[in-house]
N, C-alpha and C. Protein backbone atom coordinates (compact mmCIF):
# COMPACT_ATOMS: atom_id res chain seq x y z
N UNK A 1 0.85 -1.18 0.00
CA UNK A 1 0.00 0.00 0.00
C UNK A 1 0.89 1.24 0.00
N UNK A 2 0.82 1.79 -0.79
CA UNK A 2 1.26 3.43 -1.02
C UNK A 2 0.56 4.49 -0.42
N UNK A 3 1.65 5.23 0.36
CA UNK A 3 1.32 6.38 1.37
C UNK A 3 1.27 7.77 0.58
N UNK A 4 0.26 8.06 0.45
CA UNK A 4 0.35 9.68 -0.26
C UNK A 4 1.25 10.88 0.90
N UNK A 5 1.86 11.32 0.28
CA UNK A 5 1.96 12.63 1.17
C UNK A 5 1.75 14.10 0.68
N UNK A 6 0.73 14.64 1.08
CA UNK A 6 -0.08 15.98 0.74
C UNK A 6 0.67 17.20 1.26
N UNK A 7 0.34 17.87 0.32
CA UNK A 7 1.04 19.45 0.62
C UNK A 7 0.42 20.01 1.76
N UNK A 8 0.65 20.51 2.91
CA UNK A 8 -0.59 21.07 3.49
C UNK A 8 -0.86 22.49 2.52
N UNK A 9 -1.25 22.93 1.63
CA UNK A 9 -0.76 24.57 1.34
C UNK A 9 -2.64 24.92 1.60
N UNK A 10 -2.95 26.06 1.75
CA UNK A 10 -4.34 26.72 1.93
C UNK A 10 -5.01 26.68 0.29
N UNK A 11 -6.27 27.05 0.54
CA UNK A 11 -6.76 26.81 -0.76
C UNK A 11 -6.49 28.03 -1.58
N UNK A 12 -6.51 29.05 -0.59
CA UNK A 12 -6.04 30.21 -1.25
C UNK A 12 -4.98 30.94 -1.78
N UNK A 13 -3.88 30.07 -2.05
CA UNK A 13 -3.08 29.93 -3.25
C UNK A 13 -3.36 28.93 -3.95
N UNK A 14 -2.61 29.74 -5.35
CA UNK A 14 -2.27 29.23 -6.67
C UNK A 14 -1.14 29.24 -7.33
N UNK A 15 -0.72 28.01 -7.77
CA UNK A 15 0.82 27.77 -8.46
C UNK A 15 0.56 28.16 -10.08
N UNK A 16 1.35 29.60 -10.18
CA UNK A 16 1.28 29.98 -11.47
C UNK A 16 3.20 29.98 -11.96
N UNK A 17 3.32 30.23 -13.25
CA UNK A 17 4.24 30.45 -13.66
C UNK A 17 4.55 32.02 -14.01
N UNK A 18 5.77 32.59 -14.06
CA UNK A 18 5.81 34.23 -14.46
C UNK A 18 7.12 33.88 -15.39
N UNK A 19 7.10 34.10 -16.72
CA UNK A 19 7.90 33.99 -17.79
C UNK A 19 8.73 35.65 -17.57
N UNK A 20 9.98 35.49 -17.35
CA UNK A 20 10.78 36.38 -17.13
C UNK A 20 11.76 36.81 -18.48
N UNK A 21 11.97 37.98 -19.12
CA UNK A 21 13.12 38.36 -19.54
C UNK A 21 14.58 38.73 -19.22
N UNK A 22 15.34 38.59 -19.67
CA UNK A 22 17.01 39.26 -18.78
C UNK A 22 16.90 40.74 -18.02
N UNK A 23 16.14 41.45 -18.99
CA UNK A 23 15.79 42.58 -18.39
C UNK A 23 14.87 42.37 -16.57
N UNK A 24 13.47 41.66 -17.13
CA UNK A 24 13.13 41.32 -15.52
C UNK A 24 14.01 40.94 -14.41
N UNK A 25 14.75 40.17 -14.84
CA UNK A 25 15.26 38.73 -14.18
C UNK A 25 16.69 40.21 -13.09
N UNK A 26 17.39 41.34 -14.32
CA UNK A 26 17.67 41.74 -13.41
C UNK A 26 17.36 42.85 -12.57
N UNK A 27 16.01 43.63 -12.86
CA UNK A 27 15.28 44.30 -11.97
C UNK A 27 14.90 44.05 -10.81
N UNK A 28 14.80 42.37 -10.86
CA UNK A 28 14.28 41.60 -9.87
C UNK A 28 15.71 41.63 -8.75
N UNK A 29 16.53 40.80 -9.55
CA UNK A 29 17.98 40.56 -8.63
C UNK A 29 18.04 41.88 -7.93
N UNK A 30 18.24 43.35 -8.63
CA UNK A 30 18.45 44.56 -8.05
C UNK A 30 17.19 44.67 -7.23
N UNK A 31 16.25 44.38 -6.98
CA UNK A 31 15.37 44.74 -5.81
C UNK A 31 15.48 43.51 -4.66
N UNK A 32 16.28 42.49 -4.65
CA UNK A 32 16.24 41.92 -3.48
C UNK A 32 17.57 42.00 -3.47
N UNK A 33 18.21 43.12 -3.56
CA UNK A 33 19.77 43.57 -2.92
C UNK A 33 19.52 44.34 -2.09
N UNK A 34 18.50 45.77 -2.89
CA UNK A 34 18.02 46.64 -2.01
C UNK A 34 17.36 46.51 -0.83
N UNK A 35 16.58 45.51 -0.77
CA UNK A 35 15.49 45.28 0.32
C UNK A 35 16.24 44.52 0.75
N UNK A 36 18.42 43.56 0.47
CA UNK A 36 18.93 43.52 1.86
C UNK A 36 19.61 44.01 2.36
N UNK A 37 20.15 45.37 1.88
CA UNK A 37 20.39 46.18 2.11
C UNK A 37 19.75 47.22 3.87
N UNK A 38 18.64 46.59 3.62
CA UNK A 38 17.60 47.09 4.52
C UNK A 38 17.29 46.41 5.33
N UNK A 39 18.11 45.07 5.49
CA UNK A 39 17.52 44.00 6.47
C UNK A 39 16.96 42.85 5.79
N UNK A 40 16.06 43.11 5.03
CA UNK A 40 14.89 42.00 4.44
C UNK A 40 15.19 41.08 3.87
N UNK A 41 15.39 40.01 3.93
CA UNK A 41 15.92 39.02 3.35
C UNK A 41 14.72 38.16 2.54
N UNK A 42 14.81 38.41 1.24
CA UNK A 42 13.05 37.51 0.49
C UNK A 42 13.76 37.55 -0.88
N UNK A 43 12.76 36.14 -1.30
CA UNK A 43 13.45 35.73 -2.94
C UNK A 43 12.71 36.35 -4.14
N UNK A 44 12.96 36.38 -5.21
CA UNK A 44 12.25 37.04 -5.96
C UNK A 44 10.91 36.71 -6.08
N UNK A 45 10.56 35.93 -6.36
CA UNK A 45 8.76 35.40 -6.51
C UNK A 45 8.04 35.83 -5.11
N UNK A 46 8.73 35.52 -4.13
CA UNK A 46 8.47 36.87 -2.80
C UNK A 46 8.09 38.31 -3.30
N UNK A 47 8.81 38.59 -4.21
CA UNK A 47 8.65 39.98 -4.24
C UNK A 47 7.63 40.06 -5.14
N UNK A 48 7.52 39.13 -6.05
CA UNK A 48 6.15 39.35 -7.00
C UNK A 48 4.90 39.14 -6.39
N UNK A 49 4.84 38.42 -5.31
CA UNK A 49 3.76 38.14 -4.68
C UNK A 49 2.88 39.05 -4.04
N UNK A 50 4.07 39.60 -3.35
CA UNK A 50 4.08 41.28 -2.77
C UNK A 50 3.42 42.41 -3.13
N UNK A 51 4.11 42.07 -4.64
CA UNK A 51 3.40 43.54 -5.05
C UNK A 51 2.04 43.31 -6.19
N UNK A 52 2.06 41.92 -6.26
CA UNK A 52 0.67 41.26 -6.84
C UNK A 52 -0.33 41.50 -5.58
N UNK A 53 -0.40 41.58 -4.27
CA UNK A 53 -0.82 41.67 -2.92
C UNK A 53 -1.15 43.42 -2.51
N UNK A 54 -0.50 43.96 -2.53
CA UNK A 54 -0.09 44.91 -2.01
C UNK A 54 -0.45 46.21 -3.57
N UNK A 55 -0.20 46.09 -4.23
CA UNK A 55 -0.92 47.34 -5.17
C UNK A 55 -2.11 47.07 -5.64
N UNK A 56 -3.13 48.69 -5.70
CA UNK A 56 -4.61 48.03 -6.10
C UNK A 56 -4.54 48.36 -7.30
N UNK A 57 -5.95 47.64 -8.10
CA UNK A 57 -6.00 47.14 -9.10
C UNK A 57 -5.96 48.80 -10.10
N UNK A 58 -6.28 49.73 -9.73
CA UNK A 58 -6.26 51.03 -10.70
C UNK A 58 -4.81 51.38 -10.95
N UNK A 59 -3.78 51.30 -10.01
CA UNK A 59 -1.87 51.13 -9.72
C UNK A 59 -1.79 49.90 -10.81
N UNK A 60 -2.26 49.10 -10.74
CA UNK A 60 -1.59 47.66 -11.37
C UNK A 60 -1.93 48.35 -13.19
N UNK A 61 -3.16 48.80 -13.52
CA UNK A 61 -3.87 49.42 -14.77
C UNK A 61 -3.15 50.38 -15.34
N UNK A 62 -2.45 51.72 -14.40
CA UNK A 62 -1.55 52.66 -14.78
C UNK A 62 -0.18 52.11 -15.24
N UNK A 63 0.25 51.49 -14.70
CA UNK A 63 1.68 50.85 -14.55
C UNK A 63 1.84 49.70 -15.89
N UNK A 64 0.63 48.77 -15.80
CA UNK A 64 0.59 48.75 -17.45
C UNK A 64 0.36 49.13 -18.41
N UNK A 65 -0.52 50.41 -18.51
CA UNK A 65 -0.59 51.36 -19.52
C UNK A 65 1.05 51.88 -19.93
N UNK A 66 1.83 52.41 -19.03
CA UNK A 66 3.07 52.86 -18.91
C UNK A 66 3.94 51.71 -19.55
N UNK A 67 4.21 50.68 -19.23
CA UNK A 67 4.55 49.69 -19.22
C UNK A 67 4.68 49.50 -20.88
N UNK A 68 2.93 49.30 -21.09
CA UNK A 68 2.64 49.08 -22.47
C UNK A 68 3.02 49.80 -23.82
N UNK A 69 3.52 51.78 -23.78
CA UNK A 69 3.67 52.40 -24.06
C UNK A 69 4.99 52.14 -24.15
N UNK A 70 5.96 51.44 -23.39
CA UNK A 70 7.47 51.06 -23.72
C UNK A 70 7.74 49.69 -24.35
N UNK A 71 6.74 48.77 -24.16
CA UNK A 71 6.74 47.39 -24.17
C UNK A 71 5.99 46.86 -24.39
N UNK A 72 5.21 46.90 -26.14
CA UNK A 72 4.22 46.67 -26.79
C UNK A 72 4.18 44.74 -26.41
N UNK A 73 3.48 44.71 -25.97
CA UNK A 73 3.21 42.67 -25.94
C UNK A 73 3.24 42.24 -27.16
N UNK A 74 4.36 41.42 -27.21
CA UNK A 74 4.38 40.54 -28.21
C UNK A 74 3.99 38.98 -28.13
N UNK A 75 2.95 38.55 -28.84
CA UNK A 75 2.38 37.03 -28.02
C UNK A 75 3.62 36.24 -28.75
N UNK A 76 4.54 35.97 -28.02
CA UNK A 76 4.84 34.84 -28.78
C UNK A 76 6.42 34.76 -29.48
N UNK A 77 6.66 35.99 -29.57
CA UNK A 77 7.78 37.16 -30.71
C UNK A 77 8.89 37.03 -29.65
N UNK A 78 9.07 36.80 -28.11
CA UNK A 78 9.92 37.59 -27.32
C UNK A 78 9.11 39.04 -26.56
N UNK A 79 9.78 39.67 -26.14
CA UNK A 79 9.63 41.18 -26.50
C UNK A 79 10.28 42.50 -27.38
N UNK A 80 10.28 43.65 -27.34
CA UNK A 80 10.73 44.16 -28.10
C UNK A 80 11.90 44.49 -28.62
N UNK A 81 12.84 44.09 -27.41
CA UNK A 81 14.07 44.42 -27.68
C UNK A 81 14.76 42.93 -28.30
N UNK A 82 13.80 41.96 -28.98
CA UNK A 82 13.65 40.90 -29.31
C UNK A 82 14.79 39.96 -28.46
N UNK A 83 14.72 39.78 -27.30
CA UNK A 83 15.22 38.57 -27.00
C UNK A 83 13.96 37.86 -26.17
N UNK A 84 14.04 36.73 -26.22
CA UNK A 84 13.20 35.81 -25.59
C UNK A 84 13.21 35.38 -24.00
N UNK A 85 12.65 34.31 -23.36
CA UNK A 85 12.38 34.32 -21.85
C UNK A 85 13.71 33.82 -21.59
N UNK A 86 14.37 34.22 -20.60
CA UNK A 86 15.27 33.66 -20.04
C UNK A 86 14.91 32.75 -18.98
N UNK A 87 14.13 32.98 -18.31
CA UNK A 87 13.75 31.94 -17.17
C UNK A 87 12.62 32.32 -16.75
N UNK A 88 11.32 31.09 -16.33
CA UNK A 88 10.28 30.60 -15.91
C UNK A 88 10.41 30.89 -14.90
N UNK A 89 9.27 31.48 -13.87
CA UNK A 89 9.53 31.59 -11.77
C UNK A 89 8.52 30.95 -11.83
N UNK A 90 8.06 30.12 -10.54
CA UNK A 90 7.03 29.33 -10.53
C UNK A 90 6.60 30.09 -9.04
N UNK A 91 5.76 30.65 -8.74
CA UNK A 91 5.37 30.91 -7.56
C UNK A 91 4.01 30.29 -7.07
N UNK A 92 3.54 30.94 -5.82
CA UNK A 92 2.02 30.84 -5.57
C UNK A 92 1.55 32.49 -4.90
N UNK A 93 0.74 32.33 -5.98
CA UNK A 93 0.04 33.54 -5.41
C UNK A 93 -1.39 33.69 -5.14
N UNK A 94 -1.66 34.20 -4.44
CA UNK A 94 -3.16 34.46 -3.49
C UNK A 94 -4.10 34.37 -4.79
N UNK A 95 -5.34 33.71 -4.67
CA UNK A 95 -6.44 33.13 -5.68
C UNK A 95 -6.63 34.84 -6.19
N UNK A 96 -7.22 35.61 -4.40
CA UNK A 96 -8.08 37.08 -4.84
C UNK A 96 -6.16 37.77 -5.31
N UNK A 97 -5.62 37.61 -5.75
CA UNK A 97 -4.52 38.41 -6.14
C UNK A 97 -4.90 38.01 -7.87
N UNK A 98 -5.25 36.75 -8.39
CA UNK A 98 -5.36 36.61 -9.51
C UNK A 98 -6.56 37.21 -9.91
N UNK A 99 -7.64 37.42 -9.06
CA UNK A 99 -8.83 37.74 -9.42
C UNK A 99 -8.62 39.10 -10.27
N UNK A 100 -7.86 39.74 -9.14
CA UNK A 100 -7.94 41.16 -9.26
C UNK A 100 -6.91 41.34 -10.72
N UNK A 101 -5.45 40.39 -10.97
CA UNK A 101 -5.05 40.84 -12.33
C UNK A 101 -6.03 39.98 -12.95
N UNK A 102 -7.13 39.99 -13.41
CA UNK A 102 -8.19 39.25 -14.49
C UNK A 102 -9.28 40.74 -14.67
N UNK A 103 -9.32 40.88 -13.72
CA UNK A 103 -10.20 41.97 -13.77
C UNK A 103 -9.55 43.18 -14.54
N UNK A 104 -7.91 43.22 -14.22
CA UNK A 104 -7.49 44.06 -14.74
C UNK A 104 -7.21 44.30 -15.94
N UNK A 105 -6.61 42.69 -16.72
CA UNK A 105 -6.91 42.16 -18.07
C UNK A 105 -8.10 42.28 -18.79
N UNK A 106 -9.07 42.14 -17.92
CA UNK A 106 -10.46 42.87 -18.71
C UNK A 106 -10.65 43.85 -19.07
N UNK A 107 -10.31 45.00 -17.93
CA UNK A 107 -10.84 46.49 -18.54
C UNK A 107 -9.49 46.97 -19.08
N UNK A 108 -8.32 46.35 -19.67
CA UNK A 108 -7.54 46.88 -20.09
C UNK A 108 -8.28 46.18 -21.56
N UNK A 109 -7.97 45.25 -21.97
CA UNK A 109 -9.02 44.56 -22.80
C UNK A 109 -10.12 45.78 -23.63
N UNK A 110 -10.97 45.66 -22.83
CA UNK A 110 -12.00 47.11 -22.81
C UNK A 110 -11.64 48.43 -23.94
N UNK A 111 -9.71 48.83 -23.34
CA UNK A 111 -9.50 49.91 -23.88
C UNK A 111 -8.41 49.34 -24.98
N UNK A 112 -8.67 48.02 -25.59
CA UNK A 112 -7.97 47.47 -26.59
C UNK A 112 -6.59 47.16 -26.54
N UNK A 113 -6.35 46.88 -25.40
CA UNK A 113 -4.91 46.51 -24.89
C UNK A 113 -4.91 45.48 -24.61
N UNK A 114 -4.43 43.76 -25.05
CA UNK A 114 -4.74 43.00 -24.75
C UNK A 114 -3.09 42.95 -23.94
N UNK A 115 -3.59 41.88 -22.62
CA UNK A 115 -2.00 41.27 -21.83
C UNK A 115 -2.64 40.74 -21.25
N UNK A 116 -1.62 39.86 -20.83
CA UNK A 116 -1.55 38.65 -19.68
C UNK A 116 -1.84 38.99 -18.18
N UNK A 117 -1.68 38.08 -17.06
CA UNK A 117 -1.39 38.30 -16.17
C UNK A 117 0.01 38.66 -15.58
N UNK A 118 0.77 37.79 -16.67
CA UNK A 118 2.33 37.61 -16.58
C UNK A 118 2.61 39.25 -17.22
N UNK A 119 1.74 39.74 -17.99
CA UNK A 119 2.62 41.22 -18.16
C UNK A 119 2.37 42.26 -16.79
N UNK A 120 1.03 42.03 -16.68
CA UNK A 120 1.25 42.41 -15.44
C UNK A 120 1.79 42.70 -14.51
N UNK A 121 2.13 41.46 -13.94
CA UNK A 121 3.22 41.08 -12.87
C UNK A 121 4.63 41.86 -13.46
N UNK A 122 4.85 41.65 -14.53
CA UNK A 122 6.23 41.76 -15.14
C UNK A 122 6.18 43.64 -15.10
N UNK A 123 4.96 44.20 -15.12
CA UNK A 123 4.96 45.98 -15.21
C UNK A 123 4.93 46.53 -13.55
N UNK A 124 4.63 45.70 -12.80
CA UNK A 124 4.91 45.56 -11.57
C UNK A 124 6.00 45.73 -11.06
N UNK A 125 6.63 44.47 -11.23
CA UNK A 125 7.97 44.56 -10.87
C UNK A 125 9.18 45.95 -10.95
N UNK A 126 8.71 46.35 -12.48
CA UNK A 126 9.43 47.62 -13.12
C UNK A 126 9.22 48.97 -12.10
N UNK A 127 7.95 48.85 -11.87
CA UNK A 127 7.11 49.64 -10.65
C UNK A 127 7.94 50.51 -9.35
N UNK A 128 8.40 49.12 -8.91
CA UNK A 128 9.03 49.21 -7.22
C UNK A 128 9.63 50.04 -7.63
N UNK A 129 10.21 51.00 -6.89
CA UNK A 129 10.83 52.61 -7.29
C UNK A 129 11.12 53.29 -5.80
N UNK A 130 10.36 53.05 -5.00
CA UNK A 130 10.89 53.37 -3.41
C UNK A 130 10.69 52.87 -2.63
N UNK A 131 12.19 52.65 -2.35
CA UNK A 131 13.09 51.49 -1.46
C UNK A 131 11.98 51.35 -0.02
N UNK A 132 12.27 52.05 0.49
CA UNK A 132 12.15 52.35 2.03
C UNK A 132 10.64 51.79 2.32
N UNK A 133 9.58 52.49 0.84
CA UNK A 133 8.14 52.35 0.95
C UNK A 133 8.15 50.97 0.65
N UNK A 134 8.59 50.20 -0.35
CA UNK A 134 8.81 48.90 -0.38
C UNK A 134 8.83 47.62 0.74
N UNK A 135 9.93 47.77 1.24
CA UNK A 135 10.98 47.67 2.31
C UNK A 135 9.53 47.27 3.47
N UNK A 136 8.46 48.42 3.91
CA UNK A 136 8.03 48.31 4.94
C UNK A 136 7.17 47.73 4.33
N UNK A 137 6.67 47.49 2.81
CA UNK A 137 5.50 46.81 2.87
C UNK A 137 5.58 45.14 2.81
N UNK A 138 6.88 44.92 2.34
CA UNK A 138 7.01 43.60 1.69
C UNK A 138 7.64 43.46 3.79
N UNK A 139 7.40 43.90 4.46
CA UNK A 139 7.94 43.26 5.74
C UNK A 139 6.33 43.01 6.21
N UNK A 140 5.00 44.13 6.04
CA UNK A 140 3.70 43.88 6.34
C UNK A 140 3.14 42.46 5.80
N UNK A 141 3.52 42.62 4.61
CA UNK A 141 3.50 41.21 3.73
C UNK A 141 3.73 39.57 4.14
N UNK A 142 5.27 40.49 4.27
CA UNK A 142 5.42 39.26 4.99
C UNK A 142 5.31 38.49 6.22
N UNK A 143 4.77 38.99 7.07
CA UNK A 143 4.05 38.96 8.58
C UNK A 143 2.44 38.68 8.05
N UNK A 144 1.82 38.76 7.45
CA UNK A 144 0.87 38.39 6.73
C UNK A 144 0.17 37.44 6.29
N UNK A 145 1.78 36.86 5.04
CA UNK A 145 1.21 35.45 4.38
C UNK A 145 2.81 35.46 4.71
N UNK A 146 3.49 34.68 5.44
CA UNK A 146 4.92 34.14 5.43
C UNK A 146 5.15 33.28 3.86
N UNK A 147 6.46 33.09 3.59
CA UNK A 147 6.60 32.27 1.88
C UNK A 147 7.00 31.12 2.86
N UNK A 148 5.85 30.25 2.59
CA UNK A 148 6.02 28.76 3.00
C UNK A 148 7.16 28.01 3.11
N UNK A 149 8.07 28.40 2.03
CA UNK A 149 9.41 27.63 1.58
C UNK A 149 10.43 27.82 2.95
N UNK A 150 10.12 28.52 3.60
CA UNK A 150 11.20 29.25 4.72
C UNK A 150 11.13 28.26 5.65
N UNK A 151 12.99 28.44 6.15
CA UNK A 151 12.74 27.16 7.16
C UNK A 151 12.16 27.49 8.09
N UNK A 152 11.99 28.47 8.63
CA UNK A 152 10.96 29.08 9.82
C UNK A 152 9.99 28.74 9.78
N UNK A 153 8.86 28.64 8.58
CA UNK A 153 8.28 28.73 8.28
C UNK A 153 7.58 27.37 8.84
N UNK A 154 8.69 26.74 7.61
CA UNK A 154 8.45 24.53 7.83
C UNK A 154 8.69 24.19 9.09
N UNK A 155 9.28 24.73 9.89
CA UNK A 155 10.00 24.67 11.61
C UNK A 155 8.42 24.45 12.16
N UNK A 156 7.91 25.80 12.32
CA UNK A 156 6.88 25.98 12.94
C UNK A 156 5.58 24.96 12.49
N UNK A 157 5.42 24.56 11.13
CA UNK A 157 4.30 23.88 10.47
C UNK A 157 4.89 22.58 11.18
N UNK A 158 5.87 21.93 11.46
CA UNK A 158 6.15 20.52 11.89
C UNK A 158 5.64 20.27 13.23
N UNK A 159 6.08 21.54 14.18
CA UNK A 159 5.73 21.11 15.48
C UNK A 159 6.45 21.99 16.53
């Protein structure tokens, strides 16, 4: 007889993927220098989670308008400066965090802008811009929803 062993994770995450460019990949690296710079010690898909969490959905709409105006979506092409994904992040992020980029995909949609969730996330990231304001939110954050992966984290879930 075979023993399953189950994730405990809540229902309210979801394991998505975020297709990264070199460009992301090092916006990303440069914001979890800064934030340890500051103490904070969190991995990148941490930080996407964060600010998938933490900005509302009219911030997430501007930021891809902006976004979009530098970085026409290409389905498929790469992006514009034509190189292709460098690396896949696999995170989990909060169900109502996806809700809200769907909603946002809609009324961008609406004004004939079609994108992903993944551009989203990806105009996000570009976003973070002050440190300090960052810094205290991704620490609210993280007191919040802790990133499971942490040994603290697994410490405490064992016993």
């Amino acid at each position: 007889m075979f023993l399953l062993k189950t994730v405990n994770r809540p229902p309210a995450d979801e394991r998505i993927s975020l297709s990264c460019y070199p460009d992301d990949l090092r916006v990303l690296r440069q914001l979890v220098l800064r934030l340890a710079e500051r103490g904070i010690r969190v991995k990148r898909t941490f930080i996407v989670r964060a600010l998938a969490h933490m900005t509302p959905e009219v911030e997430i709409l501007a930021h891809a308008v902006l976004r979009h105006k530098e970085e026409p979506p290409l389905r498929g092409k790469g992006n514009a400066g034509g190189t292709h994904t460098a690396e896949r992040l696999t995170l989990y992020i909060l169900k109502e965090d996806l809700k809200k980029l769907d909603r946002v995909c809609v009324e961008l949609l609406r004004q004939e802008i079609e994108v992903t969730r993944t551009y989203l996330l990806r105009s996000l990231i570009y976003s973070a811009t002050e440190d300090d304001l960052l810094a205290e939110s991704i620490k609210r954050f993280a007191h919040d929803f802790p990133d499971r992966r942490t040994r603290e984290v697994r410490a405490k879930r064992r016993g």
